[in-house]
PDB file of N, CA and C in Angstrom:
ATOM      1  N   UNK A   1       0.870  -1.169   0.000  1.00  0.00           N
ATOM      2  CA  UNK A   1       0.000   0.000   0.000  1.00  0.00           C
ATOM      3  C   UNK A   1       0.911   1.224   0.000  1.00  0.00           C
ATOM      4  N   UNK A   2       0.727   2.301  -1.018  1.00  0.00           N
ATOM      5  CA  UNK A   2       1.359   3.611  -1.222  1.00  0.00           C
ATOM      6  C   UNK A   2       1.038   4.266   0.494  1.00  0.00           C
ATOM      7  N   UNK A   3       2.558   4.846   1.089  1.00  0.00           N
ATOM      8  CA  UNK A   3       2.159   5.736   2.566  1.00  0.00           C
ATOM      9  C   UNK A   3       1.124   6.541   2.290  1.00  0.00           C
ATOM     10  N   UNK A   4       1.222   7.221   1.029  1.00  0.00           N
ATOM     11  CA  UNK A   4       0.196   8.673   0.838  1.00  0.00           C
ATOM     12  C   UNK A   4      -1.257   7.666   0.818  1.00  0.00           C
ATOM     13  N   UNK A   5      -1.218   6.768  -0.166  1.00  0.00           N
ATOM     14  CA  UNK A   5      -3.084   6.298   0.563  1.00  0.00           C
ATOM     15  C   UNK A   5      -3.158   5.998   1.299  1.00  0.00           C
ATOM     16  N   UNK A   6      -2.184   5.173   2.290  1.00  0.00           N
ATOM     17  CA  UNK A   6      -2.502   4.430   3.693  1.00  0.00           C
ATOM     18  C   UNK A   6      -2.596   5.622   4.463  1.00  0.00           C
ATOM     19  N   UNK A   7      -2.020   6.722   4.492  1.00  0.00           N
ATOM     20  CA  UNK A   7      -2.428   7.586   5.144  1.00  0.00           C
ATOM     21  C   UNK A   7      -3.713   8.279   5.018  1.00  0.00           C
ATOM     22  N   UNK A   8      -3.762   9.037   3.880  1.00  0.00           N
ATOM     23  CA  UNK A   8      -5.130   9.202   3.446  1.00  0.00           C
ATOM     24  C   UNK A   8      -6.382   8.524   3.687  1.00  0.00           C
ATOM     25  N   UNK A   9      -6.064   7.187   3.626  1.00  0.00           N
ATOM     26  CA  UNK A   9      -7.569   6.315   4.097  1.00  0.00           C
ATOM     27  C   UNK A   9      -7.976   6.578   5.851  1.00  0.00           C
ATOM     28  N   UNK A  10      -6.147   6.702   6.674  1.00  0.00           N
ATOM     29  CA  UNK A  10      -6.300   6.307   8.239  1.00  0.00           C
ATOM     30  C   UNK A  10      -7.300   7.928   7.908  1.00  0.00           C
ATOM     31  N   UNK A  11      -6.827   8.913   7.670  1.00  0.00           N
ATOM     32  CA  UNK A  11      -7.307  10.186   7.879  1.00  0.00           C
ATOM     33  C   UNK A  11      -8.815  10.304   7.841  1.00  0.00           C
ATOM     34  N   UNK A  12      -9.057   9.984   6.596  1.00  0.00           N
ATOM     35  CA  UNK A  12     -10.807   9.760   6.278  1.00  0.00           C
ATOM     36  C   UNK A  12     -11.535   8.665   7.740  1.00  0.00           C
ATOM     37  N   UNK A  13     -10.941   7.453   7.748  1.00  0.00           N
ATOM     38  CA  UNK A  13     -11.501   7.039   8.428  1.00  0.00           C
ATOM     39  C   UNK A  13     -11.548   7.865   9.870  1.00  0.00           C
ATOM     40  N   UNK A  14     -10.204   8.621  10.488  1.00  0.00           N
ATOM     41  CA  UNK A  14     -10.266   9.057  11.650  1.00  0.00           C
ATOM     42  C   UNK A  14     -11.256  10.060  11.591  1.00  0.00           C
ATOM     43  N   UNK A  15     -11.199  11.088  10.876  1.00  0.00           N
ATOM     44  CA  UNK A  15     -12.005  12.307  10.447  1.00  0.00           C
ATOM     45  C   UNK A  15     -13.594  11.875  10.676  1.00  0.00           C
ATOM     46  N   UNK A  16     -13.876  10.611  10.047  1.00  0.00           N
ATOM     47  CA  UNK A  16     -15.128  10.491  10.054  1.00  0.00           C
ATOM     48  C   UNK A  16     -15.652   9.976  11.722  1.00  0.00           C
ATOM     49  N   UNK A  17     -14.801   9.376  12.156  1.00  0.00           N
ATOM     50  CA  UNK A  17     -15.198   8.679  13.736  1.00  0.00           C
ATOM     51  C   UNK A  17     -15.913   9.660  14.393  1.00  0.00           C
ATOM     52  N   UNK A  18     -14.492  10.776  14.107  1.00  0.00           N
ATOM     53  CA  UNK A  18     -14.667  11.833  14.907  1.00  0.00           C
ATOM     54  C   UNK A  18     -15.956  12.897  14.668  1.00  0.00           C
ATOM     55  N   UNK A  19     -16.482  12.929  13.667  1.00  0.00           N
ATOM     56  CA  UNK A  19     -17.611  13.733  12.970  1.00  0.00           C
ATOM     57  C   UNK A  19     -19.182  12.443  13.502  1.00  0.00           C
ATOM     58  N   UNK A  20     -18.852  11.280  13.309  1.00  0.00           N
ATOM     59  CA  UNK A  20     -19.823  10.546  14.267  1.00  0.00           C
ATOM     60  C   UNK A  20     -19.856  10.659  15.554  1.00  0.00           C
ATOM     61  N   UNK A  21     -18.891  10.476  15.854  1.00  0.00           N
ATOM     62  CA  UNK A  21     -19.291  10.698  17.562  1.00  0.00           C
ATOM     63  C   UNK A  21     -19.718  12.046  18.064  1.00  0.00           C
ATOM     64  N   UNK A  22     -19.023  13.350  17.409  1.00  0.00           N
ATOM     65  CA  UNK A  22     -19.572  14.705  18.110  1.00  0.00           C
ATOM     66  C   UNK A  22     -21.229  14.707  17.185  1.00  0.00           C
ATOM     67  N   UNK A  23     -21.755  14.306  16.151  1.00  0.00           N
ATOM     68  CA  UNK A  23     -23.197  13.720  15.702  1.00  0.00           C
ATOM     69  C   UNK A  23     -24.075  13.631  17.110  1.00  0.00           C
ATOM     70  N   UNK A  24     -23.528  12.161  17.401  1.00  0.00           N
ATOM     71  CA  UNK A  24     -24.197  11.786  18.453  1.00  0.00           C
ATOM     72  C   UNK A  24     -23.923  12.714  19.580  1.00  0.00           C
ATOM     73  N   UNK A  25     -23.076  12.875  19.722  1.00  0.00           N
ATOM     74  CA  UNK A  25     -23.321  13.894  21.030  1.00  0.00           C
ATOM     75  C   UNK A  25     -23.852  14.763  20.741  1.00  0.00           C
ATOM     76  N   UNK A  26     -23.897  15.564  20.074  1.00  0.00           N
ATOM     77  CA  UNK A  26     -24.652  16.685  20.103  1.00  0.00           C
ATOM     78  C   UNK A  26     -26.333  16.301  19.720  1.00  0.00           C
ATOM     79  N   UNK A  27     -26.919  15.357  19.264  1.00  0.00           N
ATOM     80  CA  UNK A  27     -28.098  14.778  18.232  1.00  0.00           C
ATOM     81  C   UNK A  27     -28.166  15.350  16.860  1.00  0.00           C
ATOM     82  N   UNK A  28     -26.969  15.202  16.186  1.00  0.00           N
ATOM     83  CA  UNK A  28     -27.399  15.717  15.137  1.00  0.00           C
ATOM     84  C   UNK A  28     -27.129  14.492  14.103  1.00  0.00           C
ATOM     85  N   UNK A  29     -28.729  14.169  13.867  1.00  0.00           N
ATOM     86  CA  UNK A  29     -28.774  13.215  12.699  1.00  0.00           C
ATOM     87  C   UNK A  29     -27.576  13.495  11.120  1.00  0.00           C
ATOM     88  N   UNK A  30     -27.354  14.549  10.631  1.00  0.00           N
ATOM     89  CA  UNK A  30     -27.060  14.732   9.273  1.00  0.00           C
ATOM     90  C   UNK A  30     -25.000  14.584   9.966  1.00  0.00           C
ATOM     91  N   UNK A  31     -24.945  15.059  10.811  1.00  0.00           N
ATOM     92  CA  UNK A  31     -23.379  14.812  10.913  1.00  0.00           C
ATOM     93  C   UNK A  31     -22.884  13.737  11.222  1.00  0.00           C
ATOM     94  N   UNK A  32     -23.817  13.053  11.970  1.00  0.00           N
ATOM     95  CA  UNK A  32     -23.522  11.249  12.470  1.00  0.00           C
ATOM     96  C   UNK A  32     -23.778  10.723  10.965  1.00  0.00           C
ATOM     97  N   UNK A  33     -24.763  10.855   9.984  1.00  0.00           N
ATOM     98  CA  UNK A  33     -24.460  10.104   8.915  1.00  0.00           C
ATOM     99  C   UNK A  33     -22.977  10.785   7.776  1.00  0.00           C
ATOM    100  N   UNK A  34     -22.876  11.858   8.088  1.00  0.00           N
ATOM    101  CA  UNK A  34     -22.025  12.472   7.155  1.00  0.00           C
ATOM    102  C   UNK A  34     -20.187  12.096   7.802  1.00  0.00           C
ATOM    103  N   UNK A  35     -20.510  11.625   9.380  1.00  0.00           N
ATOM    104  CA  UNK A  35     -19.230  11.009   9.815  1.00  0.00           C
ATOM    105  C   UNK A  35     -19.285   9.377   9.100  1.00  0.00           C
ATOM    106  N   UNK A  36     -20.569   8.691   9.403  1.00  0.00           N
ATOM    107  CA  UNK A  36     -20.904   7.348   9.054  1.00  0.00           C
ATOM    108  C   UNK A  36     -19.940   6.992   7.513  1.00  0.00           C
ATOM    109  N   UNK A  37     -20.342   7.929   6.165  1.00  0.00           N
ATOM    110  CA  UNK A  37     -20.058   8.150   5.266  1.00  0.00           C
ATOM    111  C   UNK A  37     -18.264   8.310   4.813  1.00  0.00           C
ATOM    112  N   UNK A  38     -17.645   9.575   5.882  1.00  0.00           N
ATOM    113  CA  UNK A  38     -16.463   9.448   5.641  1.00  0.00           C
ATOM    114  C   UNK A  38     -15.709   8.434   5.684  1.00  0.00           C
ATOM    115  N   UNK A  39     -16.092   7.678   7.058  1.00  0.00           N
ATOM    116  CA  UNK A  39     -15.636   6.682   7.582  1.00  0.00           C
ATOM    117  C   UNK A  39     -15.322   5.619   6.823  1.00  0.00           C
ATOM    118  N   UNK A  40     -16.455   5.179   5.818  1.00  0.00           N
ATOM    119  CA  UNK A  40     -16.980   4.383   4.631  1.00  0.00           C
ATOM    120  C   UNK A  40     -15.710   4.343   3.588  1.00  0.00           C
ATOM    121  N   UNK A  41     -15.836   5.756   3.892  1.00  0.00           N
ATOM    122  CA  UNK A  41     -14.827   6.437   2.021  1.00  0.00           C
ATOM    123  C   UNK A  41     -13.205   5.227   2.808  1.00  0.00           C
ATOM    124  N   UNK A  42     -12.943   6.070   3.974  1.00  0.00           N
ATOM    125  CA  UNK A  42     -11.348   6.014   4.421  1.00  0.00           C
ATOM    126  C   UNK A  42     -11.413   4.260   4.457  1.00  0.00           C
ATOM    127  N   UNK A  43     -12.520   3.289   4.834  1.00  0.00           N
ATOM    128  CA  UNK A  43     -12.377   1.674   4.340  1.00  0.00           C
ATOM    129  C   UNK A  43     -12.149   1.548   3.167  1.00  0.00           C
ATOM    130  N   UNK A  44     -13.116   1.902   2.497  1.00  0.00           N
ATOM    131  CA  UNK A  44     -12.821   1.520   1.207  1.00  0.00           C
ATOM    132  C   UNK A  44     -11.576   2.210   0.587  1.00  0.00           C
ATOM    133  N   UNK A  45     -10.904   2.884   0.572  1.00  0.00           N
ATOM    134  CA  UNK A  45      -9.870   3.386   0.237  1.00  0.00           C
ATOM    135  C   UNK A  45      -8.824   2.484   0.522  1.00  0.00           C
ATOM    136  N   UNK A  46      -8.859   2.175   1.833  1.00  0.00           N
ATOM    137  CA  UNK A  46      -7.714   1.319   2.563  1.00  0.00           C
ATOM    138  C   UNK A  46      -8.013  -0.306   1.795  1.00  0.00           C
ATOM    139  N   UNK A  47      -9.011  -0.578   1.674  1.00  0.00           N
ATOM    140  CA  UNK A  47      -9.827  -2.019   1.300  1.00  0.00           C
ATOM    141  C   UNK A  47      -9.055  -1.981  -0.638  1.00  0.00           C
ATOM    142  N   UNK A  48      -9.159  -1.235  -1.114  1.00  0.00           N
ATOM    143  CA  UNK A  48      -8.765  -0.743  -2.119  1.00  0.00           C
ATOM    144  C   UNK A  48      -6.911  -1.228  -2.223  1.00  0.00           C
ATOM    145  N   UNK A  49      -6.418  -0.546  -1.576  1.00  0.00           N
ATOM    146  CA  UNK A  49      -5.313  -0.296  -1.312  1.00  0.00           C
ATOM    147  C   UNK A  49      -4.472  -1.738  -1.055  1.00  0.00           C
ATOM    148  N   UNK A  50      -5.364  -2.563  -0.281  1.00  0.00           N
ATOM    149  CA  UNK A  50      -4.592  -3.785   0.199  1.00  0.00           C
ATOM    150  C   UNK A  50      -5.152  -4.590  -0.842  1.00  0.00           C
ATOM    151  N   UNK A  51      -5.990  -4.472  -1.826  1.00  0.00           N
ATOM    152  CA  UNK A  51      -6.039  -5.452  -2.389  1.00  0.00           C
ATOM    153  C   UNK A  51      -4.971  -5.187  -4.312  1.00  0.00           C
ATOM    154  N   UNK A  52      -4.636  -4.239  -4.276  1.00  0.00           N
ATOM    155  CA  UNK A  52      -3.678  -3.394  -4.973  1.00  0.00           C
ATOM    156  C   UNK A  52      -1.967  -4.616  -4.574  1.00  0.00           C
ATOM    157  N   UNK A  53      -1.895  -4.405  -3.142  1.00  0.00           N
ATOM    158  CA  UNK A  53      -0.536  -4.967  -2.905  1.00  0.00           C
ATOM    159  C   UNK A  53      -0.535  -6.421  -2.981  1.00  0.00           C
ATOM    160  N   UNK A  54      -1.925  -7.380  -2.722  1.00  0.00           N
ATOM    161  CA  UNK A  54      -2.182  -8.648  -3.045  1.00  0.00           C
ATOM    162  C   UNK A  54      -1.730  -9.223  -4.412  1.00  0.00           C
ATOM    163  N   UNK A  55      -2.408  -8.402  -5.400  1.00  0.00           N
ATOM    164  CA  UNK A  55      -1.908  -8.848  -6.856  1.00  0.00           C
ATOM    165  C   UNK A  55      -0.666  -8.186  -7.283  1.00  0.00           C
ATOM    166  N   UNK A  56       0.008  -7.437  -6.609  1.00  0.00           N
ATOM    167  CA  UNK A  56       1.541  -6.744  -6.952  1.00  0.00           C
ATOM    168  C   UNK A  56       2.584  -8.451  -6.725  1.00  0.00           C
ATOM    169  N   UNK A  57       1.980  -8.871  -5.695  1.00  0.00           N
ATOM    170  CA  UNK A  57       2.888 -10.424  -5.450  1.00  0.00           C
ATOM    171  C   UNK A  57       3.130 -11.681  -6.689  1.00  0.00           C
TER     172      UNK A  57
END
């Protein structure tokens, strides 16, 4: 996996945790899904990524 996507994915995924959880704390439906979402992106990015270095072998 390239550092710049493995990083990029940890980021999205962290970014988004963090945008879910202050969601829920505060009740705000549209930011808990809009953290839900980032979160999504930064897996699949990473999910992406490792399956990139699988067929490099």
């Amino acid at each position: 996996m390239s550092d710049k996507e493995k990083s990029r994915a940890k980021a999205e995924q962290a970014k988004g945790k963090l945008e879910e959880t202050a969601g829920r704390a505060v009740g705000n439906e549209r930011l808990t899904a809009e953290g839900r979402a980032e979160k999504a992106k930064g897996d699949a990015r990473q999910a992406k990524e490792k399956m990139k270095d699988v067929f490099k072998r």
